[in-house]
Protein backbone atom coordinates (compact mmCIF):
# COMPACT_ATOMS: atom_id res chain seq x y z
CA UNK A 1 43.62 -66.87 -100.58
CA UNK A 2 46.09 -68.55 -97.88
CA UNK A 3 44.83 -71.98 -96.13
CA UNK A 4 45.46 -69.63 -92.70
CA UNK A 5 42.61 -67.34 -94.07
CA UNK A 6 40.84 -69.87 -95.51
CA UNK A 7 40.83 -71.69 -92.00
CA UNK A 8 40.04 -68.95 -90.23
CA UNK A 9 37.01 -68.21 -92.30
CA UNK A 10 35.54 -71.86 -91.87
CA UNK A 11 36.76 -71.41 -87.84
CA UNK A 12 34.24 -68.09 -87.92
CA UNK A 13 31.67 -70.05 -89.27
CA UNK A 14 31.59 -72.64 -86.95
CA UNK A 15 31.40 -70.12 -84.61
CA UNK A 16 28.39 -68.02 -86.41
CA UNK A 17 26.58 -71.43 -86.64
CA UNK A 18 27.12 -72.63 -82.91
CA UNK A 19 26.10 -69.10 -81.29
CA UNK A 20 23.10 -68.58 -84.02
CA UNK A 21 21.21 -72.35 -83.16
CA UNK A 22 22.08 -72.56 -79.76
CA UNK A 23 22.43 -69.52 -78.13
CA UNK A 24 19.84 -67.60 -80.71
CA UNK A 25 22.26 -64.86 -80.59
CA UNK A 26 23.78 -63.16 -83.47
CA UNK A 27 22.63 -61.52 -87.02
CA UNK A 28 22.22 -64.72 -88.27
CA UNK A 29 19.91 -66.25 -85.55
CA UNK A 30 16.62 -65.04 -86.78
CA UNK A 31 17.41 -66.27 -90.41
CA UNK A 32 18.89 -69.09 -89.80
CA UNK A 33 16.13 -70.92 -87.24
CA UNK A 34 13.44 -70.14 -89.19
CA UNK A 35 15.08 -72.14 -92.22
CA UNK A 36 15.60 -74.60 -89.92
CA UNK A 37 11.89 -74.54 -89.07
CA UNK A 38 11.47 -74.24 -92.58
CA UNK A 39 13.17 -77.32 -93.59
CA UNK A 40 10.01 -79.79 -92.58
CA UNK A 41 7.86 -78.26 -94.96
CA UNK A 42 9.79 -78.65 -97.96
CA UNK A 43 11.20 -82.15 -96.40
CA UNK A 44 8.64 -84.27 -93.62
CA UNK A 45 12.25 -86.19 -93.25
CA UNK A 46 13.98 -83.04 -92.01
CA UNK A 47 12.83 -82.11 -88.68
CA UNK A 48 13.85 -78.90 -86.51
CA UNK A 49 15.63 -81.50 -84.12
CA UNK A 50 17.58 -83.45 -86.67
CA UNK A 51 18.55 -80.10 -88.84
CA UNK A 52 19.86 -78.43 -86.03
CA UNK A 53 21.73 -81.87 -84.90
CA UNK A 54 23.29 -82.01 -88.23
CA UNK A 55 24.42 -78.41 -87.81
CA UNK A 56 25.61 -78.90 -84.68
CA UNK A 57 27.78 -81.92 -85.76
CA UNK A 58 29.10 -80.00 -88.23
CA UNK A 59 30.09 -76.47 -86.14
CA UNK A 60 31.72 -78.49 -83.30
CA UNK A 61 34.04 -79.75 -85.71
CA UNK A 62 34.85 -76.15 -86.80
CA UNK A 63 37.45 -74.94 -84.79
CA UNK A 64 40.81 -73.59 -85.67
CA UNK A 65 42.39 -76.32 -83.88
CA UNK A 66 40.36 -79.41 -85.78
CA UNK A 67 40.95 -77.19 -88.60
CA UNK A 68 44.80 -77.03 -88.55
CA UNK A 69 45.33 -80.65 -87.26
CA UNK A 70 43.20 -81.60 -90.56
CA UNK A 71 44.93 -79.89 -92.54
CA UNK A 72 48.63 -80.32 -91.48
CA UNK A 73 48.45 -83.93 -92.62
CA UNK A 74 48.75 -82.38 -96.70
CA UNK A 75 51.69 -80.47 -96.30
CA UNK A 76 50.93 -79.64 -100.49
CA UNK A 77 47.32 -77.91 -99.04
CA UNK A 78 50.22 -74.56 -98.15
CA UNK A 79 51.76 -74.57 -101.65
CA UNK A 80 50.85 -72.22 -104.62
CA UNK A 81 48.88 -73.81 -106.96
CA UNK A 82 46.86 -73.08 -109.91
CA UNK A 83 43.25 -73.59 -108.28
CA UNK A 84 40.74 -76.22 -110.76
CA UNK A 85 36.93 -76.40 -110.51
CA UNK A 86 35.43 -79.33 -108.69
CA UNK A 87 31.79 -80.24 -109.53
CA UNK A 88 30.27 -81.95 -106.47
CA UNK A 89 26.44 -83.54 -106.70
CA UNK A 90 25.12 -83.89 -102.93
CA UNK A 91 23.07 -86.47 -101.93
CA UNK A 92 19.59 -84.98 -99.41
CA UNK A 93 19.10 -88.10 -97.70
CA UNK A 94 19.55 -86.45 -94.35
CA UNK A 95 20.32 -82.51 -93.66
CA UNK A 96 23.26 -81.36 -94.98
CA UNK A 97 25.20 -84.60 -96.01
CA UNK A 98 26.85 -82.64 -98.78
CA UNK A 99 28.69 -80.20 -96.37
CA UNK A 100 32.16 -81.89 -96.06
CA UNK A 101 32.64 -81.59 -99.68
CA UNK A 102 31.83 -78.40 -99.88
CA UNK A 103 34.19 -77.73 -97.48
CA UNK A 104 37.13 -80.29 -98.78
CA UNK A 105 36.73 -78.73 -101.90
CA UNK A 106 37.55 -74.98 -100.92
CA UNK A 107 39.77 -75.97 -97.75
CA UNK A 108 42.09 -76.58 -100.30
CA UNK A 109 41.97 -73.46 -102.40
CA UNK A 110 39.47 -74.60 -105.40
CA UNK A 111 36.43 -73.42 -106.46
CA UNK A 112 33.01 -75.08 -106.07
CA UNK A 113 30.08 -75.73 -108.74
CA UNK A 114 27.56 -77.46 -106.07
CA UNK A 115 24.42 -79.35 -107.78
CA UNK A 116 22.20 -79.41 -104.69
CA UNK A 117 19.71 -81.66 -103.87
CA UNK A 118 15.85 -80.35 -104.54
CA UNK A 119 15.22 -82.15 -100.85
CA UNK A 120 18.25 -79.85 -99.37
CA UNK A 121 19.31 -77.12 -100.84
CA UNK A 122 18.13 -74.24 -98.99
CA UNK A 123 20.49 -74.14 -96.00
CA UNK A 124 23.68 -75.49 -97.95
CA UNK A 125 23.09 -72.35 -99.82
CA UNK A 126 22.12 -70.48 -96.84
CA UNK A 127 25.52 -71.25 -94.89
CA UNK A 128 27.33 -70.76 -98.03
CA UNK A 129 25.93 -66.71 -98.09
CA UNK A 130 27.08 -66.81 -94.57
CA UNK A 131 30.70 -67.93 -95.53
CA UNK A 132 31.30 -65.32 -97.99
CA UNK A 133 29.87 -62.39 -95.72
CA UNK A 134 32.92 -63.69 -93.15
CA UNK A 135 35.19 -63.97 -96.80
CA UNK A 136 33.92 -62.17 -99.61
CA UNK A 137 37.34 -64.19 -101.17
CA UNK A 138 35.15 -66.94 -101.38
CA UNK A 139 31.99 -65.26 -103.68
CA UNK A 140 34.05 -66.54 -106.75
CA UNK A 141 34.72 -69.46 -105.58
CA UNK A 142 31.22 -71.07 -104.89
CA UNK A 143 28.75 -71.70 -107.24
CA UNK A 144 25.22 -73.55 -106.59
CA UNK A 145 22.72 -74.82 -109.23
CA UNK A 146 20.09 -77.10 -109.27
CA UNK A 147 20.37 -77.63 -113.22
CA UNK A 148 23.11 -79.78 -115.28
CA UNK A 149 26.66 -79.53 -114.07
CA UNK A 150 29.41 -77.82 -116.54
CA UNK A 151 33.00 -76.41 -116.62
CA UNK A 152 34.26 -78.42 -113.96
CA UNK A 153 37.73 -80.19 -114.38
CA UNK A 154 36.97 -83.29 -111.65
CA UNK A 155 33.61 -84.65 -110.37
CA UNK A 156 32.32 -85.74 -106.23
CA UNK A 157 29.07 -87.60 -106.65
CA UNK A 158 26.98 -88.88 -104.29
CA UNK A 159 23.87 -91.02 -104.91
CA UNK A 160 22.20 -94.44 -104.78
CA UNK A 161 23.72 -97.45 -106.34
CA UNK A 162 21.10 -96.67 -109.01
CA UNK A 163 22.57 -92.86 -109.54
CA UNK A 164 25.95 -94.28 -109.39
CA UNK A 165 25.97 -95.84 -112.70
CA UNK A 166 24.67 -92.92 -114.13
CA UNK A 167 27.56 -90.90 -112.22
CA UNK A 168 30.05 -93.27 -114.26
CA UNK A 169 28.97 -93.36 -117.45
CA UNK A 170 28.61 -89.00 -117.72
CA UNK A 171 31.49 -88.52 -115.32
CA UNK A 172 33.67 -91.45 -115.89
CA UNK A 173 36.03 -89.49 -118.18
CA UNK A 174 36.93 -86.66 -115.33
CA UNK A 175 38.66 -87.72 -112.16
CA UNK A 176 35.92 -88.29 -109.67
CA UNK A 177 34.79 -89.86 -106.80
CA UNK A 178 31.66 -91.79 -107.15
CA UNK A 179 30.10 -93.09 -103.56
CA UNK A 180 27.65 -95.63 -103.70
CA UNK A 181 24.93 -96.66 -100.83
CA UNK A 182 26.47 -97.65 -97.69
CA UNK A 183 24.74 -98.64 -94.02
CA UNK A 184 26.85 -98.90 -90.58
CA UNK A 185 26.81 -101.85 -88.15
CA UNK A 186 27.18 -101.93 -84.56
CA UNK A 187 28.70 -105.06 -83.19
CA UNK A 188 28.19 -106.23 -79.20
CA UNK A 189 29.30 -107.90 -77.00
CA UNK A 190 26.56 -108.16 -74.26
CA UNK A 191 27.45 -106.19 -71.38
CA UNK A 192 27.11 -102.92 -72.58
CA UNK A 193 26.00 -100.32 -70.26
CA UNK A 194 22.66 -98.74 -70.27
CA UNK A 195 24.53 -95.54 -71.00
CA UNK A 196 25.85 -97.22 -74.01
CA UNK A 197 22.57 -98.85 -75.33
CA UNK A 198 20.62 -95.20 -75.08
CA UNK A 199 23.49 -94.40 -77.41
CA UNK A 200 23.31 -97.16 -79.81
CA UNK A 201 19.58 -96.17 -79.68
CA UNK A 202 20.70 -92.34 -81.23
CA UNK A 203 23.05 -94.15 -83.83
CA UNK A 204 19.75 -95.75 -84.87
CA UNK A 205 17.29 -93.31 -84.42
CA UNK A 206 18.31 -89.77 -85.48
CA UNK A 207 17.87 -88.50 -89.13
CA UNK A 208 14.77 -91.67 -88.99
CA UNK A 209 17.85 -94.03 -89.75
CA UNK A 210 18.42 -92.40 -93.29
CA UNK A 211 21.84 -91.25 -93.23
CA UNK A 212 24.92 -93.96 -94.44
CA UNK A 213 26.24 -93.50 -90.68
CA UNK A 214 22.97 -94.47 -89.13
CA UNK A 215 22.90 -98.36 -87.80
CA UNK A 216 20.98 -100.56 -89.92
CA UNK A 217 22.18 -104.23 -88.49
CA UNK A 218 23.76 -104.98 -85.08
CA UNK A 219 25.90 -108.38 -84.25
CA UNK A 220 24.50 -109.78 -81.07
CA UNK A 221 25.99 -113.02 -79.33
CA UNK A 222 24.11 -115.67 -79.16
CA UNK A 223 21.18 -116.00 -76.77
CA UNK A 224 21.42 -111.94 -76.62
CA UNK A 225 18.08 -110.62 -74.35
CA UNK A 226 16.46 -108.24 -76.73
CA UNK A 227 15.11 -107.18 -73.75
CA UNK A 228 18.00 -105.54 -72.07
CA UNK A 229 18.53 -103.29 -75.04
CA UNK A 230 15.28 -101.85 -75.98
CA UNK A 231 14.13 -101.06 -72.07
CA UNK A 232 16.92 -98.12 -73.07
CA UNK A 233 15.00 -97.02 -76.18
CA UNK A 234 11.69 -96.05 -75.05
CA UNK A 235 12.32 -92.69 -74.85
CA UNK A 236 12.47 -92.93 -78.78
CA UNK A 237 8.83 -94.41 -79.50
CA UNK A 238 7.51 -90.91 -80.02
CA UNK A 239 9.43 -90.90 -83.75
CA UNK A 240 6.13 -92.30 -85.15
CA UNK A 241 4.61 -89.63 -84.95
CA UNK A 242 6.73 -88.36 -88.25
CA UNK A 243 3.89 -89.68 -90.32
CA UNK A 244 6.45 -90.37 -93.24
CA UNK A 245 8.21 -92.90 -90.46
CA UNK A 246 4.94 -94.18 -88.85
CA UNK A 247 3.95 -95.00 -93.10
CA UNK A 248 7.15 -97.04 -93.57
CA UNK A 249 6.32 -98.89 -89.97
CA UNK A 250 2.77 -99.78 -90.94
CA UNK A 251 4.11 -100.65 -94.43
CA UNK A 252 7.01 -103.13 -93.36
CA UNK A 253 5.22 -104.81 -90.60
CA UNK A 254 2.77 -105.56 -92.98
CA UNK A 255 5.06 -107.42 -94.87
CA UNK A 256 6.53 -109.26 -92.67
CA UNK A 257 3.27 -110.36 -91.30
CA UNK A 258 1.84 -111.30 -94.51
CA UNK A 259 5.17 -112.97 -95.53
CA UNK A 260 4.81 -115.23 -91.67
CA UNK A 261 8.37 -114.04 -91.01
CA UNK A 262 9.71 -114.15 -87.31
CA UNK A 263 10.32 -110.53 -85.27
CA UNK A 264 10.56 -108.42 -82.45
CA UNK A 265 8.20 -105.36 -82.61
CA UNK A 266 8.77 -102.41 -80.28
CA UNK A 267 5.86 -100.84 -81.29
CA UNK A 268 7.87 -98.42 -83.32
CA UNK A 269 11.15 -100.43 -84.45
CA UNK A 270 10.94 -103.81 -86.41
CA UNK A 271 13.55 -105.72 -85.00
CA UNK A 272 14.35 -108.73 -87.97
CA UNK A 273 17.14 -111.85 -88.45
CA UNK A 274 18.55 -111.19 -91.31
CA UNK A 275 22.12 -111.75 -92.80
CA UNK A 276 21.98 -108.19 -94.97
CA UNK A 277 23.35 -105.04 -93.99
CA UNK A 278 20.90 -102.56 -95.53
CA UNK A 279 17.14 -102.21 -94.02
CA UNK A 280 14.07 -100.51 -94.85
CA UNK A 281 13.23 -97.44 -92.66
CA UNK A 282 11.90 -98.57 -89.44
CA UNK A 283 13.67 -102.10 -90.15
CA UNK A 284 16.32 -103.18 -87.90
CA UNK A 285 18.26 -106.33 -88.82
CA UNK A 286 20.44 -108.27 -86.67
CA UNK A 287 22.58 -111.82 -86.50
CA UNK A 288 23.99 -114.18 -83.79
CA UNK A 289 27.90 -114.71 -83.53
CA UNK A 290 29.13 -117.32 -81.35
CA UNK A 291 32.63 -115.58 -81.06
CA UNK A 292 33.69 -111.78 -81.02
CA UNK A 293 35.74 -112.89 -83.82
CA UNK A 294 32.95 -114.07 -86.26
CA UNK A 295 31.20 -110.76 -85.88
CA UNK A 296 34.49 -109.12 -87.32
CA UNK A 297 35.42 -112.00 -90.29
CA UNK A 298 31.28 -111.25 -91.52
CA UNK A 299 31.48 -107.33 -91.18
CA UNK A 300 34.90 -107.91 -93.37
CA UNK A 301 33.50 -109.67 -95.82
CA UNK A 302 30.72 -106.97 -95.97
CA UNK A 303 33.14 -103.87 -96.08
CA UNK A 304 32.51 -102.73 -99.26
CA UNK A 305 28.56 -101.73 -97.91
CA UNK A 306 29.75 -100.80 -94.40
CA UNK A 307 30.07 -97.21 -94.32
CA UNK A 308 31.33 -97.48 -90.05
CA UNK A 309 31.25 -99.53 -87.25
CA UNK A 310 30.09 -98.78 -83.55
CA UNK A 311 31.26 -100.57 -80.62
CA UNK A 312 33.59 -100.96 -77.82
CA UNK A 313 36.69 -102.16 -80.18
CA UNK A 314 35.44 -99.17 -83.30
CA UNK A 315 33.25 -96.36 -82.56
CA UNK A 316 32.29 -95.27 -79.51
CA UNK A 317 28.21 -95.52 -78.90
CA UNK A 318 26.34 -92.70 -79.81
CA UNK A 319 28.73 -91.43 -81.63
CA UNK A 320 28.40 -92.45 -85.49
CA UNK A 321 26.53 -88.84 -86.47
CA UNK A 322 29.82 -87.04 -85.42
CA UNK A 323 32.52 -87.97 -87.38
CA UNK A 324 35.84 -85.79 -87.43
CA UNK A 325 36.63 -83.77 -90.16
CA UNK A 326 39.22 -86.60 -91.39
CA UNK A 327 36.81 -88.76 -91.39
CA UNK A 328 35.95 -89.59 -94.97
CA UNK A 329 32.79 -91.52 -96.36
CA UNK A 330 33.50 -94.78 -98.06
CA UNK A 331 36.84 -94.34 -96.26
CA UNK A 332 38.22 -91.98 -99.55
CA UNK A 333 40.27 -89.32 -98.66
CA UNK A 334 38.71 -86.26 -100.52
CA UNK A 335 41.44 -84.05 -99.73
CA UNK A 336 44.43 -86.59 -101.13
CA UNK A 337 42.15 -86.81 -104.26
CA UNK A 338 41.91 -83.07 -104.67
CA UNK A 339 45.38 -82.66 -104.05
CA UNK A 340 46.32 -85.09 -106.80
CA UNK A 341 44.10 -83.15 -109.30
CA UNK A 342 45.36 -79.49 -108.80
């Protein structure tokens, strides 16, 4: 199969997806909202509202022309190669996270053996059906299984730093990539607009603050009015009632009463001082700077946990759950590795 095919097909899905969740038009409509429905049964983490926002993020990225300007930057993606197998284990930390390997991996003309996760599995599977009804090219090219990988030739894993080490010492013999936990900071500088405060509030917010792209600590200046940033948020004190959210809320606040430490409590975020990047759901931590410049020389030293950044110098507000197809988690290209495998 040509990439131009092999575009087009992931272009036509895009499309499928966009017209099926928003406009409820299509064959796949019916199918594919009551999966969505679906998904908080099987997962209290996956609501209808955050499924369909990860499907959205992913179908507005599917067009021909974010297609071909993602491609064209691996001129080798248009050459004849013998296609290898690429064993990818997907994370289910927040709907659909595994989706851009599946796609990296048969973008570029190999063939897929998917483990999914047993927390989100149904609708990777489900959009993969979808795919090879637009391609039937693709039916042996995908393969999904919720058992022991085999017959691959390289390895994408994605876990906890726990699962990691178990990654390496099974897979460290293939050519792999192994990602690790990562959080995302936000870094301001104190006159942000209400506009963009309602949109750090999203970056923090959606998926319940489980995904690697949601913000777990912010850099404030010094003397920073908490004030003027959570009168933006209120609109978002209903995401307690996800009783798996409101649990970790009660939980944590608990702790830090017990443990006499100092905080700011919105009633449904616990806002905390606190020089690490990672938080417990519900958790918010956050640290002074006295100069633009300190904020950067700490989140540099903190890189290798720091899946993005959001602000007025990085990216934009509100915008961390939409990255562009070229951009890569942990900041490794997927496609350059595959390339260098075939």
């Amino acid at each position: 199969m040509e990439l131009e095919e092999r575009i087009k097909s992931f272009a036509a899905l895009g499309n499928i997806l966009l017209k099926s969740i928003n406009e409820n038009t299509g064959s796949y409509s019916e199918h594919l909202n009551t999966i969505i429905d679906n998904q908080l049964i099987e997962n209290p983490w996956f609501t209808p509202e955050n499924t369909r926002m990860a499907l959205n993020a992913i179908a507005n990225e599917l067009t021909e022309e974010n297609l071909i300007k993602w491609t064209n930057a691996y001129p080798a993606l248009k050459e004849k190669k013998n296609p290898f197998r690429a064993g990818v284990i997907m994370a289910g930390n927040i709907p659909l996270v595994g989706f851009h390997d599946f796609l990296s991996v048969l973008i570029s003309g190999n063939s897929l053996i998917a483990k999914t996760s047993s927390k989100d599995s149904v609708l990777i599977i489900t959009i993969g059906d979808i795919l090879c009804s637009i391609n039937p090219g693709f039916r042996d090219m995908i393969k999904f299984t919720e058992g022991p990988l085999s017959d691959f030739d390289v390895i994408i894993a994605t876990g906890s730093n726990n699962s990691s080490r178990y990654f390496e010492y099974y897979f460290g013999k293939y050519p792999n990539i192994i990602r690790k936990n990562r959080n995302s900071i936000a870094i301001l500088s104190g006159d942000e607009t209400d506009s963009e405060l309602k949109g750090l509030g999203d970056d923090i917010f959606s998926y319940f603050g489980l995904g690697c792209r949601n913000i777990s600590k912010i850099y404030i200046p010094a003397g920073y009015d908490f004030t003027t940033m959570t009168r933006n948020w209120d609109h978002f004190a209903g995401i307690t009632g996800n009783i798996k959210y409101a649990n970790n809320y009660d939980f944590n606040k608990a702790v830090l009463i017990v443990n006499k430490e100092k905080f700011h409590d919105t009633g449904y975020l616990l806002m905390k001082e606190d020089s690490r990047i990672s938080s417990p759901v519900s958790v918010l931590h956050y640290e002074y700077f006295k100069t633009h410049s300190e904020a950067i020389d700490k989140a540099e030293q903190s890189k290798e946990n720091i899946q993005c950044i959001v602000g007025k110098e990085n990216i934009p507000f509100g915008k961390a759950q939409s990255p562009h197809l070229w951009d890569y988690s942990d900041g490794i290209d997927t496609i350059d590795f595959l390339i260098k495998n075939i």
